[in-house]
C-alpha atoms as a PDB file:
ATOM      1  CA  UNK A   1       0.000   0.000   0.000  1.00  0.00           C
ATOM      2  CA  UNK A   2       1.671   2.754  -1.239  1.00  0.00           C
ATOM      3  CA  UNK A   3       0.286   6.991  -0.513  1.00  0.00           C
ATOM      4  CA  UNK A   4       1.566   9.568  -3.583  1.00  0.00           C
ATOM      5  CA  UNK A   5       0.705  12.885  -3.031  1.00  0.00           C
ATOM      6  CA  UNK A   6       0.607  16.062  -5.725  1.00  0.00           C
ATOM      7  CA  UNK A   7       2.544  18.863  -5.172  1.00  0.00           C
ATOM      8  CA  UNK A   8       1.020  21.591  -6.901  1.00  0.00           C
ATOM      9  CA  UNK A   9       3.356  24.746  -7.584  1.00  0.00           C
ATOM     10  CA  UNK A  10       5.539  26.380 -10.343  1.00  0.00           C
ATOM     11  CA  UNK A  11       6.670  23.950 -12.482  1.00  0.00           C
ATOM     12  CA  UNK A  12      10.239  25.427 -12.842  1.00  0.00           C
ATOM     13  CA  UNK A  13      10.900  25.721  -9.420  1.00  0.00           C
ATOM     14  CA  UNK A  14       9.258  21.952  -8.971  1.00  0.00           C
ATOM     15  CA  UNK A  15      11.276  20.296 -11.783  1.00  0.00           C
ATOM     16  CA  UNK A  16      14.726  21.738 -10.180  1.00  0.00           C
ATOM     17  CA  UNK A  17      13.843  20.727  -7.031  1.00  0.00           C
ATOM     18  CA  UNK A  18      13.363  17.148  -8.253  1.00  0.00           C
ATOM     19  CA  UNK A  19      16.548  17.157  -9.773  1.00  0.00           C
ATOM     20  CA  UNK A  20      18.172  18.383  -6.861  1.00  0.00           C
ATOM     21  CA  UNK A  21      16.102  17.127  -4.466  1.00  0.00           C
ATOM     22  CA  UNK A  22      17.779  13.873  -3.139  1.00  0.00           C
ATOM     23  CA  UNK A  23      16.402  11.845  -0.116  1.00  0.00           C
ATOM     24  CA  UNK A  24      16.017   8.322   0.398  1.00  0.00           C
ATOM     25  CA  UNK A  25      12.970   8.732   2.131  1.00  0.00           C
ATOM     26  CA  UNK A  26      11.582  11.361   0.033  1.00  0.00           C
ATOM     27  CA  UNK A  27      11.210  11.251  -3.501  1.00  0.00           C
ATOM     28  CA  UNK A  28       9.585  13.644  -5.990  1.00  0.00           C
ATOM     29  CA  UNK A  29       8.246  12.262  -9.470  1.00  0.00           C
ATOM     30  CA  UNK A  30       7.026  13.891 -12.468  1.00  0.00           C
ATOM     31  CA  UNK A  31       4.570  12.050 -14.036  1.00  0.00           C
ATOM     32  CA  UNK A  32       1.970  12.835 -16.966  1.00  0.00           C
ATOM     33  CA  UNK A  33       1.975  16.648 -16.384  1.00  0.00           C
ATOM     34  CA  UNK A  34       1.818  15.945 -12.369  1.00  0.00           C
ATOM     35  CA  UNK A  35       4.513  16.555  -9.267  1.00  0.00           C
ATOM     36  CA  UNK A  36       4.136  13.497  -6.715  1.00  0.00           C
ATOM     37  CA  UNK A  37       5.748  13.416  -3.424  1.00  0.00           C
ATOM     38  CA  UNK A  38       5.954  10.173  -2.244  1.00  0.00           C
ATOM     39  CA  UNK A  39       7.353   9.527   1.216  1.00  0.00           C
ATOM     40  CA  UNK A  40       8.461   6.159   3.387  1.00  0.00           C
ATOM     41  CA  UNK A  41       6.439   8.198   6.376  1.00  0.00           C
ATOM     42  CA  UNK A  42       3.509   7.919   4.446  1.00  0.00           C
ATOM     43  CA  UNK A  43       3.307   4.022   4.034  1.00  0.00           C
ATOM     44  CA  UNK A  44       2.769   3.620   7.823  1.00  0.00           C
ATOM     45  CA  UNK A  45      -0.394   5.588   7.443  1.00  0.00           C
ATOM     46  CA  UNK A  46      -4.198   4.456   6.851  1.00  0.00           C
ATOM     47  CA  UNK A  47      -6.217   7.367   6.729  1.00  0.00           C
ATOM     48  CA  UNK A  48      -6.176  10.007   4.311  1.00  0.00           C
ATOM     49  CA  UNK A  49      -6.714  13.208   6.582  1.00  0.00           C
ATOM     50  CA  UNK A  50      -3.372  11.404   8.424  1.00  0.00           C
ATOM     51  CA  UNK A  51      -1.672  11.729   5.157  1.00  0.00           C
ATOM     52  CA  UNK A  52      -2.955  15.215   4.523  1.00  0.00           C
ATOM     53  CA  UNK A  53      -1.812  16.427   7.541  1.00  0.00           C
ATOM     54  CA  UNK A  54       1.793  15.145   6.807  1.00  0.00           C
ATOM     55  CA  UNK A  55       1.790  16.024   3.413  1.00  0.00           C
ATOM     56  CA  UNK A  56       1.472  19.362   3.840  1.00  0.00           C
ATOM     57  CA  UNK A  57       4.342  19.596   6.676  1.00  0.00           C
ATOM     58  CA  UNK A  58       6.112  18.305   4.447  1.00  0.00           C
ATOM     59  CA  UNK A  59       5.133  20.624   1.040  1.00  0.00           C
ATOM     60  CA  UNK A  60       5.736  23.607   3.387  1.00  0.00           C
ATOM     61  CA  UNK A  61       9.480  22.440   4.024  1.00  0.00           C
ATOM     62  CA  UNK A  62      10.138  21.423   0.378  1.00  0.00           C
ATOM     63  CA  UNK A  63       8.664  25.229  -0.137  1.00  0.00           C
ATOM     64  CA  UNK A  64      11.109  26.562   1.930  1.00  0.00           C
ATOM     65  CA  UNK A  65      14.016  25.051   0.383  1.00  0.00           C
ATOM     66  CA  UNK A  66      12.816  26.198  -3.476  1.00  0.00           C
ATOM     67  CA  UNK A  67      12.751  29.446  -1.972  1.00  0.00           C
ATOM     68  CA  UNK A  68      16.358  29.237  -0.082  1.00  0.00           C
ATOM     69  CA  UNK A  69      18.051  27.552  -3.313  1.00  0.00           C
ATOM     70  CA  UNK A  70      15.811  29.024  -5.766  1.00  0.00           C
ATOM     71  CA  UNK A  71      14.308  32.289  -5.447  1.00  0.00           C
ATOM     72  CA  UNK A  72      10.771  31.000  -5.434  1.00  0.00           C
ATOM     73  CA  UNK A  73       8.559  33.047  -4.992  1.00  0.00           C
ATOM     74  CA  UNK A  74       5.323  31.094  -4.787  1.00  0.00           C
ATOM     75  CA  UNK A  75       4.941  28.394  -2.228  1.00  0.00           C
ATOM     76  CA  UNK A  76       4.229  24.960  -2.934  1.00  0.00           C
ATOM     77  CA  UNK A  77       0.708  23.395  -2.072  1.00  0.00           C
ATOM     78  CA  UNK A  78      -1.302  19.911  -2.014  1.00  0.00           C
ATOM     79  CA  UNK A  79      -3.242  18.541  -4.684  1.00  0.00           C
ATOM     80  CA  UNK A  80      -4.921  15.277  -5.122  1.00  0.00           C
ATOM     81  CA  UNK A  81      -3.704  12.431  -2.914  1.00  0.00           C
ATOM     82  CA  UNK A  82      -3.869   8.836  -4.429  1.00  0.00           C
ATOM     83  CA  UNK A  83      -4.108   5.855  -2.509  1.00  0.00           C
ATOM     84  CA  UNK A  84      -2.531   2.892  -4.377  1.00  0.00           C
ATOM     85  CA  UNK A  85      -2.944  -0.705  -3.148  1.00  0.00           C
ATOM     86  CA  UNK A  86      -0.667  -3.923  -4.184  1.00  0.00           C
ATOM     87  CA  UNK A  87      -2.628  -4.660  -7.072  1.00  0.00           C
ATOM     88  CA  UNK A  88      -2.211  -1.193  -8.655  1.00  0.00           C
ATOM     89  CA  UNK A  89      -5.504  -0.003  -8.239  1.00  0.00           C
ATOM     90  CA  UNK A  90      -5.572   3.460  -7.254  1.00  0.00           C
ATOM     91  CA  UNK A  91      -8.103   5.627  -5.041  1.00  0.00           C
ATOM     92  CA  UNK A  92      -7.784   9.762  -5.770  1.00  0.00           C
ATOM     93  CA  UNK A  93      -8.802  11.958  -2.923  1.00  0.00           C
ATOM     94  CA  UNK A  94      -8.995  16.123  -3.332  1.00  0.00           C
ATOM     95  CA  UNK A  95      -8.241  17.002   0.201  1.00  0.00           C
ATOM     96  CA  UNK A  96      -9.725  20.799   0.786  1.00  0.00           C
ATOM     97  CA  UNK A  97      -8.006  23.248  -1.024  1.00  0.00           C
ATOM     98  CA  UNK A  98      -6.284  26.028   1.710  1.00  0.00           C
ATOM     99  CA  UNK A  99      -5.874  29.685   0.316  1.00  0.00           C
ATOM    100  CA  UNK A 100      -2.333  30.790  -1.685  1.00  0.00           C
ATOM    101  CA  UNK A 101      -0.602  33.039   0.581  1.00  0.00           C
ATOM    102  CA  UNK A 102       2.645  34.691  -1.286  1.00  0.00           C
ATOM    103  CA  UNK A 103       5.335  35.606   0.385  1.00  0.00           C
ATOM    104  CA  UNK A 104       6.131  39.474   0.712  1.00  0.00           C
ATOM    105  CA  UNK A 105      10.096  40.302   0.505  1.00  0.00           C
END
């Protein structure tokens, strides 16, 4: 059972940050269009507002490290969160969407 969760943000900031972005138990993938984080603190978790919860502690630090190593300027924030099970099968959740807040310099 396996949790993948979309990172939704600017996808120039998001595609350096998976290319420098390297943690064994953190790994970003860009797939069809789509930024996933997908985390080995997720697996040990079986409901999604558990997963939402650490999903966006961890989008906020990933945020802050685009915006120390990158300039960004808008912070990163969760999409859809997809459940996938050993036989593939996949469950999408849209967790409640929080209002942008840019930073001011």
């Amino acid at each position: 059972m396996m949790w993948r969760v979309q990172i939704l943000g600017d996808s120039t900031d998001l595609d350096l940050l998976k290319r420098s972005f390297i943690d064994s138990d953190m790994k970003i993938k860009h797939e069809d269009g789509n930024y996933y984080v997908e985390a080995s603190k997720f697996e040990n978790l079986s409901a999604v507002e558990e997963v939402v919860k650490m999903a966006n502690e961890h989008i906020a630090i990933l945020s802050g490290i685009a915006r120390l190593a990158y300039n960004a300027r808008i912070p990163f924030m969760l999409g859809r969160v997809l459940h996938i099970n050993c036989e593939k099968s996949k469950r999408d959740y849209l967790p409640c969407r929080m209002r942008i807040t840019l930073w001011s310099r």
